[in-house]
Structure formats: structure tokens, C-alpha cells
PDB file of N, CA and C in Angstrom:
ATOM      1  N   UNK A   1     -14.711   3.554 -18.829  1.00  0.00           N
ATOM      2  CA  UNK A   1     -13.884   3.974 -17.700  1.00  0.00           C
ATOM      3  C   UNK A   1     -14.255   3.165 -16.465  1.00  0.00           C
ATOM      4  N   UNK A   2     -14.074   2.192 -16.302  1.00  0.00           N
ATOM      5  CA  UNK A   2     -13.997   1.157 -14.883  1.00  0.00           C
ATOM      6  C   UNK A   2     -13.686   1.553 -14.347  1.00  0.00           C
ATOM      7  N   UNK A   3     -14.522   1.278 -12.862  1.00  0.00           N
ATOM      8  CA  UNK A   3     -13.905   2.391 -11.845  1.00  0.00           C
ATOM      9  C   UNK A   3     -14.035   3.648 -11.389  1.00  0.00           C
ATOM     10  N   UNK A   4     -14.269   4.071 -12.256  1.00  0.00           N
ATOM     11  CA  UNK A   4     -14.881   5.329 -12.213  1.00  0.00           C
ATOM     12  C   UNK A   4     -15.550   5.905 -11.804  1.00  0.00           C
ATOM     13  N   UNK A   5     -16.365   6.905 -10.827  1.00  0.00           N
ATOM     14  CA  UNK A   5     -17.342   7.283 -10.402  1.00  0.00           C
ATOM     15  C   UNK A   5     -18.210   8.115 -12.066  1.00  0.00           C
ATOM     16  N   UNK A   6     -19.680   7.478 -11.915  1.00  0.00           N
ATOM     17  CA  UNK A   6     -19.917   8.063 -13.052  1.00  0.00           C
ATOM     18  C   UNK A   6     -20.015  10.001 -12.687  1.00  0.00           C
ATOM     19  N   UNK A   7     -20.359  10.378 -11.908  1.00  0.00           N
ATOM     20  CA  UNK A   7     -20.433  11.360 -11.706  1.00  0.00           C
ATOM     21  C   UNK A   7     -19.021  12.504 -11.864  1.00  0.00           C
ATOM     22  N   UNK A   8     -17.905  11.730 -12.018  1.00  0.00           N
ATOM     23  CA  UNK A   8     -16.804  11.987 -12.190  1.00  0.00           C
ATOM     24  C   UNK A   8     -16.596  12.018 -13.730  1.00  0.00           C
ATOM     25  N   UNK A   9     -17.485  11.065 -14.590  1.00  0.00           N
ATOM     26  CA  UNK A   9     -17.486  11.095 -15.790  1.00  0.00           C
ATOM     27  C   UNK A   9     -18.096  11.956 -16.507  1.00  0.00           C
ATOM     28  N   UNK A  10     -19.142  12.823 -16.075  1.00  0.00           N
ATOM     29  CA  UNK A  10     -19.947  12.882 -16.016  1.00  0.00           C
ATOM     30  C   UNK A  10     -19.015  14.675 -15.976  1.00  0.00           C
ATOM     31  N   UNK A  11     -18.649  14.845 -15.423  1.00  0.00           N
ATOM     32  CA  UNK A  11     -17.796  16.493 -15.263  1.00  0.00           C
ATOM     33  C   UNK A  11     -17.224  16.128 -16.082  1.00  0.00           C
ATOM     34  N   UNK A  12     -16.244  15.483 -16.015  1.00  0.00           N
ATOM     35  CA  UNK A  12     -14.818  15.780 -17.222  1.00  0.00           C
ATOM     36  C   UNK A  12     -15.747  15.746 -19.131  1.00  0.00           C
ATOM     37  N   UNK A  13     -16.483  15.235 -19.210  1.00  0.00           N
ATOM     38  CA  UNK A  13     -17.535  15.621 -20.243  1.00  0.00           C
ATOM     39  C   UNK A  13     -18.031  16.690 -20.464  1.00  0.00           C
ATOM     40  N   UNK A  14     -18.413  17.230 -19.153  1.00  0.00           N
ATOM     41  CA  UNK A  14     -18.839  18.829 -19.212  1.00  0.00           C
ATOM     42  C   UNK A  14     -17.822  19.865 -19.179  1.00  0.00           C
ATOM     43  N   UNK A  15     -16.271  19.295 -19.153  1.00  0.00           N
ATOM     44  CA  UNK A  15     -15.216  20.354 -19.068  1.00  0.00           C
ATOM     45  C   UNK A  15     -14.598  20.183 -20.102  1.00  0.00           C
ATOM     46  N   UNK A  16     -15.045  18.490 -21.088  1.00  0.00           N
ATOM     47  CA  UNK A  16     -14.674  18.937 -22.352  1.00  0.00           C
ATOM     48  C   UNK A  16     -15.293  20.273 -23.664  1.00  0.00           C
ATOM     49  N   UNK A  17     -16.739  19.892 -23.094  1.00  0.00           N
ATOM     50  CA  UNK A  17     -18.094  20.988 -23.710  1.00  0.00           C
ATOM     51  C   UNK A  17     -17.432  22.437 -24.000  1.00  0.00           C
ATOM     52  N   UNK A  18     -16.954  22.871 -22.397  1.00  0.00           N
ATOM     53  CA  UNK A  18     -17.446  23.930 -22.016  1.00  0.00           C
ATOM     54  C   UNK A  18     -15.452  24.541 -22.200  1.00  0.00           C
ATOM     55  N   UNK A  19     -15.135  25.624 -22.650  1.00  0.00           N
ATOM     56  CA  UNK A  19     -14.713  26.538 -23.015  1.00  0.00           C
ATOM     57  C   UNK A  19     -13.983  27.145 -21.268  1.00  0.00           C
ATOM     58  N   UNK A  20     -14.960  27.786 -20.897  1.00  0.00           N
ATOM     59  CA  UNK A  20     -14.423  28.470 -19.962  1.00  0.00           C
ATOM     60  C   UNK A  20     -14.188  27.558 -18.151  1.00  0.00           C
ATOM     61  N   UNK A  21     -15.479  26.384 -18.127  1.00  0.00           N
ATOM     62  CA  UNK A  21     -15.393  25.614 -17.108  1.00  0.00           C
ATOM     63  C   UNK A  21     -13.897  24.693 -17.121  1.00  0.00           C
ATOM     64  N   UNK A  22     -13.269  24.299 -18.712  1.00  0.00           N
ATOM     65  CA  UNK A  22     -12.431  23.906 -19.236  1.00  0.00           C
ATOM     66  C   UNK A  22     -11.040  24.576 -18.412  1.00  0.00           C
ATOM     67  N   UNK A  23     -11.171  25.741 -19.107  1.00  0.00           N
ATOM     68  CA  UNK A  23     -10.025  26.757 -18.544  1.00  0.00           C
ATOM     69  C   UNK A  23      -9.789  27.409 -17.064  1.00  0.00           C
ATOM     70  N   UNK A  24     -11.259  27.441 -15.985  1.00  0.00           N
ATOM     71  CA  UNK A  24     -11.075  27.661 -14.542  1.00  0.00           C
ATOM     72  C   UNK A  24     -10.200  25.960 -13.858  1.00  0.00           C
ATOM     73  N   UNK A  25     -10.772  24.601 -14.722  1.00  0.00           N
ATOM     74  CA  UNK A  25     -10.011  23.255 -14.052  1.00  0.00           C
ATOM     75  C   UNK A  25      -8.829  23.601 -14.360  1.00  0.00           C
ATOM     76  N   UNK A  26      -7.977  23.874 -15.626  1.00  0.00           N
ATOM     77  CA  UNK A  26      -6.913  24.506 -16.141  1.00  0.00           C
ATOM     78  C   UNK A  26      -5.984  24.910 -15.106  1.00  0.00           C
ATOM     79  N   UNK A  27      -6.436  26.247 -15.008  1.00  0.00           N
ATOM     80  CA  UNK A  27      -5.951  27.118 -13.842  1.00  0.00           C
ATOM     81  C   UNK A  27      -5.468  26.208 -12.610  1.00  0.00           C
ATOM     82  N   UNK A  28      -5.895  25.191 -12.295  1.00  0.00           N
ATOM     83  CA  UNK A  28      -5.452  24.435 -10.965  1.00  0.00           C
ATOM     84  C   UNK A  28      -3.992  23.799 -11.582  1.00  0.00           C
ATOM     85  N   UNK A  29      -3.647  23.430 -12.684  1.00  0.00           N
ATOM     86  CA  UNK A  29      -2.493  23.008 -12.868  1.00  0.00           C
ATOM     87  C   UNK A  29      -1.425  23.214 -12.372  1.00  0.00           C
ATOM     88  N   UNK A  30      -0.861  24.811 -12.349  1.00  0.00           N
ATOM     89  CA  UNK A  30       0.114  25.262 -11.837  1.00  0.00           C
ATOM     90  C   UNK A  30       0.204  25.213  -9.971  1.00  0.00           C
ATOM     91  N   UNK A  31      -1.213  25.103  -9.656  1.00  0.00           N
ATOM     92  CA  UNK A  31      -0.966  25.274  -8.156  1.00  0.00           C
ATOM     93  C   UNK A  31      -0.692  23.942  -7.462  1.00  0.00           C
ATOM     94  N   UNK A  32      -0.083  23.963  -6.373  1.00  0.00           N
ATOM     95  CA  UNK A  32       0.781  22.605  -5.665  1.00  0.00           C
ATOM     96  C   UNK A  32      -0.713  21.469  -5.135  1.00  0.00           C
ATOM     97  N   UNK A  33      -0.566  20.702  -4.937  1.00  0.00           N
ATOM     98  CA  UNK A  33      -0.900  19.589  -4.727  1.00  0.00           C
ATOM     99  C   UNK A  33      -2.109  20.233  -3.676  1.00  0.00           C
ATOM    100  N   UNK A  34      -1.096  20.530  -2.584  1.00  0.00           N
ATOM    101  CA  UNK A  34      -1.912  20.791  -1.430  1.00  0.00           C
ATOM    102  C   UNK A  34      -3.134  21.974  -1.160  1.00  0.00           C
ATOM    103  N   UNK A  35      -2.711  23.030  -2.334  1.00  0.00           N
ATOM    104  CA  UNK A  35      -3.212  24.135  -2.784  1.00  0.00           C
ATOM    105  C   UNK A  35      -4.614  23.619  -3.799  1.00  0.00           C
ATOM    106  N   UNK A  36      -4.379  22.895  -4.527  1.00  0.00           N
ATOM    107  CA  UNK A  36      -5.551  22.460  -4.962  1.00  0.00           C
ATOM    108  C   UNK A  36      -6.458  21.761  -4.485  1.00  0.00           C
ATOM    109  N   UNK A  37      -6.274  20.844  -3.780  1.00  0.00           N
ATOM    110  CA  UNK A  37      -7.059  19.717  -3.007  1.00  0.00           C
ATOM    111  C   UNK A  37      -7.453  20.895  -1.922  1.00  0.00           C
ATOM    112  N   UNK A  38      -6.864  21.848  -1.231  1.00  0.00           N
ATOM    113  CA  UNK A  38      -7.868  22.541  -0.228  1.00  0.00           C
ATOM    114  C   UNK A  38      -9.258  23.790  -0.865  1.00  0.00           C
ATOM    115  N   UNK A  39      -8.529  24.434  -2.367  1.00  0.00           N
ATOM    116  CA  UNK A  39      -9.630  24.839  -3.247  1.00  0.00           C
ATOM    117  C   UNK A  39     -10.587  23.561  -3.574  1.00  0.00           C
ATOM    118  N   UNK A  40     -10.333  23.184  -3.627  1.00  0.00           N
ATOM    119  CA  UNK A  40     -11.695  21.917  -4.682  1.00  0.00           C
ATOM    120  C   UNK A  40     -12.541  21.646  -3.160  1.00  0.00           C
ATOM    121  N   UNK A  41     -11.665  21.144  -1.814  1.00  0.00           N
ATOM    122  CA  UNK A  41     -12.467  21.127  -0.425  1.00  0.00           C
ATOM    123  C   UNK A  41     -13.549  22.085  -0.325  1.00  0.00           C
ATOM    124  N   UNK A  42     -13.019  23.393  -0.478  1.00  0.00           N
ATOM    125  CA  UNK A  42     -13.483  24.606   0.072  1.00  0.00           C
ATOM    126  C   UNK A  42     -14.406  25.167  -0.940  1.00  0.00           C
ATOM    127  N   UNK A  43     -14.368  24.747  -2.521  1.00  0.00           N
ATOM    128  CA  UNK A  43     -15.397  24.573  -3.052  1.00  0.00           C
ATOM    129  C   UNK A  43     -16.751  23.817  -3.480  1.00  0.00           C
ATOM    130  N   UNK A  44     -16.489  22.604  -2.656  1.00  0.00           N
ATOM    131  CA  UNK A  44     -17.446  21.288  -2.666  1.00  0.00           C
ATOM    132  C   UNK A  44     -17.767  21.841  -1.189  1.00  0.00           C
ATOM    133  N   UNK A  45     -17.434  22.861  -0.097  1.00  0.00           N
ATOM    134  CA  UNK A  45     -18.687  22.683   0.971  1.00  0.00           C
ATOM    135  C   UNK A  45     -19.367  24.000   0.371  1.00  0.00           C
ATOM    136  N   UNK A  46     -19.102  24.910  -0.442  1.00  0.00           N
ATOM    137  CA  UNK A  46     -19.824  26.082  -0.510  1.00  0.00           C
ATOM    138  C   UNK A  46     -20.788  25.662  -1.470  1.00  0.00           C
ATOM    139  N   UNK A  47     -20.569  24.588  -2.321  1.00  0.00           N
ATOM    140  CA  UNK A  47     -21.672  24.100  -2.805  1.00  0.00           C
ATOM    141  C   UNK A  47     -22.751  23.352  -2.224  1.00  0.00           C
ATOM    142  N   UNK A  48     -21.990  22.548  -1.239  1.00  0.00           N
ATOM    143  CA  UNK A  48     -22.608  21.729  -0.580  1.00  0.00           C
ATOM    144  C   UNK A  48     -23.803  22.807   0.388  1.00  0.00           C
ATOM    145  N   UNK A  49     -23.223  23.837   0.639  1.00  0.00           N
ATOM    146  CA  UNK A  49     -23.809  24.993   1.810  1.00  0.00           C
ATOM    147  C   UNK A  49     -24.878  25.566   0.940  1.00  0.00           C
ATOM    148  N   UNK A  50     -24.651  25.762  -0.685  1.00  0.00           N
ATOM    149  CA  UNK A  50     -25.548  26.126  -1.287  1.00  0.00           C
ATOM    150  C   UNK A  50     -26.697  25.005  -1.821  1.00  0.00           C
ATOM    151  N   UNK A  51     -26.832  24.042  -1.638  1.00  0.00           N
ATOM    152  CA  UNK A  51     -27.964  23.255  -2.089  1.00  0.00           C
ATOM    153  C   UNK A  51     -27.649  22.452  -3.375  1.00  0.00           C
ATOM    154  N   UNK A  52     -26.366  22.739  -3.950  1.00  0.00           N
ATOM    155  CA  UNK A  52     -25.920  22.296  -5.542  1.00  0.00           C
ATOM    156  C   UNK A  52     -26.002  20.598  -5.640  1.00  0.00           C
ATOM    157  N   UNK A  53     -26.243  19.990  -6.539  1.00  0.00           N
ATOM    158  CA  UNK A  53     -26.744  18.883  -6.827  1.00  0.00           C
ATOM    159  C   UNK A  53     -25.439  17.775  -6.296  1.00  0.00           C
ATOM    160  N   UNK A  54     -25.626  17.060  -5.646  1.00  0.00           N
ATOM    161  CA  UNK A  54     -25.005  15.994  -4.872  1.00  0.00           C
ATOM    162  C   UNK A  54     -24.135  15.263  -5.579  1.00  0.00           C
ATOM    163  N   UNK A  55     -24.012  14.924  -6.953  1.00  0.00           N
ATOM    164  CA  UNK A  55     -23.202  14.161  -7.632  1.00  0.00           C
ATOM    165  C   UNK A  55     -21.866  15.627  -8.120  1.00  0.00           C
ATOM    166  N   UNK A  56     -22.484  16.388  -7.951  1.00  0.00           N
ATOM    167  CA  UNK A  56     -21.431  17.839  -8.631  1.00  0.00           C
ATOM    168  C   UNK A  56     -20.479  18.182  -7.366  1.00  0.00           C
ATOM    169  N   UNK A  57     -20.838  17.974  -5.927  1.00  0.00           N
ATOM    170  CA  UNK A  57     -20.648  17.773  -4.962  1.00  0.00           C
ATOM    171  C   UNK A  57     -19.500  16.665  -5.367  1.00  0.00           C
ATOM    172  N   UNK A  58     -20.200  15.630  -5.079  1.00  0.00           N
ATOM    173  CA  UNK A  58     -19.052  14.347  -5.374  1.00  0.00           C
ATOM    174  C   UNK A  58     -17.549  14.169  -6.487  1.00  0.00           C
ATOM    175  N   UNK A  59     -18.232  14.952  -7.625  1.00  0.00           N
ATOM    176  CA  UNK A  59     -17.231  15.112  -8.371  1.00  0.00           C
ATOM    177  C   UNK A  59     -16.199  16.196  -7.802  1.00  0.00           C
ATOM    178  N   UNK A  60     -16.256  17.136  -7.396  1.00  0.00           N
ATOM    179  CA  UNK A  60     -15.609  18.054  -6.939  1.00  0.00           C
ATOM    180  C   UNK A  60     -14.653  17.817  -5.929  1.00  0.00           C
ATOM    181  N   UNK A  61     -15.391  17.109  -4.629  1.00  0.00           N
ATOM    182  CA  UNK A  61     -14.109  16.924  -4.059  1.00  0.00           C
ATOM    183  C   UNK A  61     -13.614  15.566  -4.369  1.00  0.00           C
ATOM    184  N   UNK A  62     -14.105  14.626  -5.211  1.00  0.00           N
ATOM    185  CA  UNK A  62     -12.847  13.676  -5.955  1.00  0.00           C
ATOM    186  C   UNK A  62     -11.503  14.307  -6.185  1.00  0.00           C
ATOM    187  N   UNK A  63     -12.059  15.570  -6.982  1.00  0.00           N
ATOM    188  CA  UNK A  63     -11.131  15.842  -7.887  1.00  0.00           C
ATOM    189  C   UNK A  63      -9.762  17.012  -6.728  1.00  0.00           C
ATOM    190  N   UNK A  64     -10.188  16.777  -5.312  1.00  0.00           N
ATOM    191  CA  UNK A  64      -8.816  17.170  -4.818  1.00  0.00           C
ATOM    192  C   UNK A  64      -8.175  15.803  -4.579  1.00  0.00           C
ATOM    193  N   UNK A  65      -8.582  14.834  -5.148  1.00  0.00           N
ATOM    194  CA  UNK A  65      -7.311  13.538  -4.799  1.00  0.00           C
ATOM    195  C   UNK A  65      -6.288  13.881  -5.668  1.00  0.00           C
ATOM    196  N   UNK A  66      -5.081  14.048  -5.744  1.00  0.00           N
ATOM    197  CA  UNK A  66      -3.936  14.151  -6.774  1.00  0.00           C
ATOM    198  C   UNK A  66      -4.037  13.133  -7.943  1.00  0.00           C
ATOM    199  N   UNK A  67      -4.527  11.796  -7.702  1.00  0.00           N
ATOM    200  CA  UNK A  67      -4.889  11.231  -8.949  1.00  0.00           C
ATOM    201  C   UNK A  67      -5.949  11.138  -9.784  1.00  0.00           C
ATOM    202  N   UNK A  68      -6.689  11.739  -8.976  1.00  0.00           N
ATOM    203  CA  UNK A  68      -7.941  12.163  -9.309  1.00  0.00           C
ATOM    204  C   UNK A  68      -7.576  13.169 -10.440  1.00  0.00           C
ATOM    205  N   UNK A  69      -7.485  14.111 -10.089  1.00  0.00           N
ATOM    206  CA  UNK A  69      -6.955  14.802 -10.726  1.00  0.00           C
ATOM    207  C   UNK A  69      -6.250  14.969 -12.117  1.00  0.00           C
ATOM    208  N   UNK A  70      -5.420  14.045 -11.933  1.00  0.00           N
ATOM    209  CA  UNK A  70      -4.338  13.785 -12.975  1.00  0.00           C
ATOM    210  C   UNK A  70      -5.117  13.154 -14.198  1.00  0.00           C
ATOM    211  N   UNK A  71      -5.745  12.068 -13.759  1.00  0.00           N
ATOM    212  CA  UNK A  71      -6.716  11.431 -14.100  1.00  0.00           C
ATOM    213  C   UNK A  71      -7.480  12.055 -15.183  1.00  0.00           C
ATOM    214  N   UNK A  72      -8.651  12.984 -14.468  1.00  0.00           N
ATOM    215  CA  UNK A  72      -8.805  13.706 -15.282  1.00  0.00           C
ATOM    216  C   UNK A  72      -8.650  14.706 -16.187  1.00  0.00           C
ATOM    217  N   UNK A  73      -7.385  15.067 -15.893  1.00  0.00           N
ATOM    218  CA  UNK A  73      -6.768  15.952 -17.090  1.00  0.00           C
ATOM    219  C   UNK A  73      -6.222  14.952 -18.346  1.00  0.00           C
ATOM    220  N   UNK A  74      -5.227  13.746 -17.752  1.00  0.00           N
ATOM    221  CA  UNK A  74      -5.589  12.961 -18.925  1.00  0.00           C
ATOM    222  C   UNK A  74      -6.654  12.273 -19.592  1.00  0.00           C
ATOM    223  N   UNK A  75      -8.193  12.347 -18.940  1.00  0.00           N
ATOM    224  CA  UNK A  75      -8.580  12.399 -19.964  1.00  0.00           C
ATOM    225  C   UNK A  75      -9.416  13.089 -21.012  1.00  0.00           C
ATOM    226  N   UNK A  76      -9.175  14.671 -20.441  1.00  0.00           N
ATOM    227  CA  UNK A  76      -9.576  15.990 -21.355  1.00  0.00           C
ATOM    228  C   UNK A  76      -8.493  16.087 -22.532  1.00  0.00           C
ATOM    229  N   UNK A  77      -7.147  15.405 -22.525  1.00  0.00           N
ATOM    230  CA  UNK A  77      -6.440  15.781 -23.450  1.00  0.00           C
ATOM    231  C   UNK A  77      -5.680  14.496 -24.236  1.00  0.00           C
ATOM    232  N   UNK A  78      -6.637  13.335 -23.978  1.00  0.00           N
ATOM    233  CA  UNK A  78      -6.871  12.066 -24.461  1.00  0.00           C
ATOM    234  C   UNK A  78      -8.139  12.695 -25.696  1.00  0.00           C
ATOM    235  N   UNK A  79      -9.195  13.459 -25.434  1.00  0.00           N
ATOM    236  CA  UNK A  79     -10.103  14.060 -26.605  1.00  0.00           C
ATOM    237  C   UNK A  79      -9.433  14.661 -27.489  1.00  0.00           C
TER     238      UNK A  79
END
């Protein structure tokens, strides 16, 4: 994956693993663009507020870019 932030690689691996982390990224599908990118914001500072590891941070709010995004859903269902 060129280009890529590995840390970005690095989640979508762990959301292939995981069952339920799988199905909360899921859940963002249906919501609009703008609706997601301000959840994923508002969850990368409460992590950030909580001490959570800096690359999980990074991946998180990647993943409110819309292609970001997209991105990685194609490639959970590229597996």
C-alpha cells in the first residue's frame, strides 16, 4: 500500500481481526460525510485527552478524510 500511512495500515488490519471494532467502522457508512469526519474528530481528541497511543490517534482522524475513508473500507472488503 504506497502511500499509505502505516499506522493507517495498521487499523484497517485490526478491523479486519476484530468482529465488533469491524462493525462500530461499519456503522459510519450510512452517516453523511460531514457527520462522520466530525465523529472520528471528536473521537481522536478524546483519545488524544485520554493518553491513547499516538499512531491510533493518527489513524483515526485520517479516517474523517472522505477518501480516507472509502479507502479503507475498500480495503476491508478487498479481504
Amino acid at each position: 500500500m504506497s502511500g499509505v500511512p502505516d499506522e493507517l495500515v495498521t487499523f484497517v488490519q485490526v478491523l479486519a481481526e476484530d468482529d465488533d471494532l469491524r462493525a462500530w467502522f461499519e456503522s459510519f457508512v450510512e452517516v453523511s460525510e460531514a457527520e462522520r469526519a466530525k465523529g472520528f474528530l471528536e473521537l481522536a481528541a478524546r483519545m488524544q485527552a485520554a493518553g491513547e497511543r499516538p499512531e491510533l490517534i493518527a489513524a483515526t482522524t485520517l479516517l474523517a478524510t472522505p477518501e480516507v475513508f472509502r479507502a479503507a473500507r475498500a480495503a476491508l472488503e478487498g479481504r
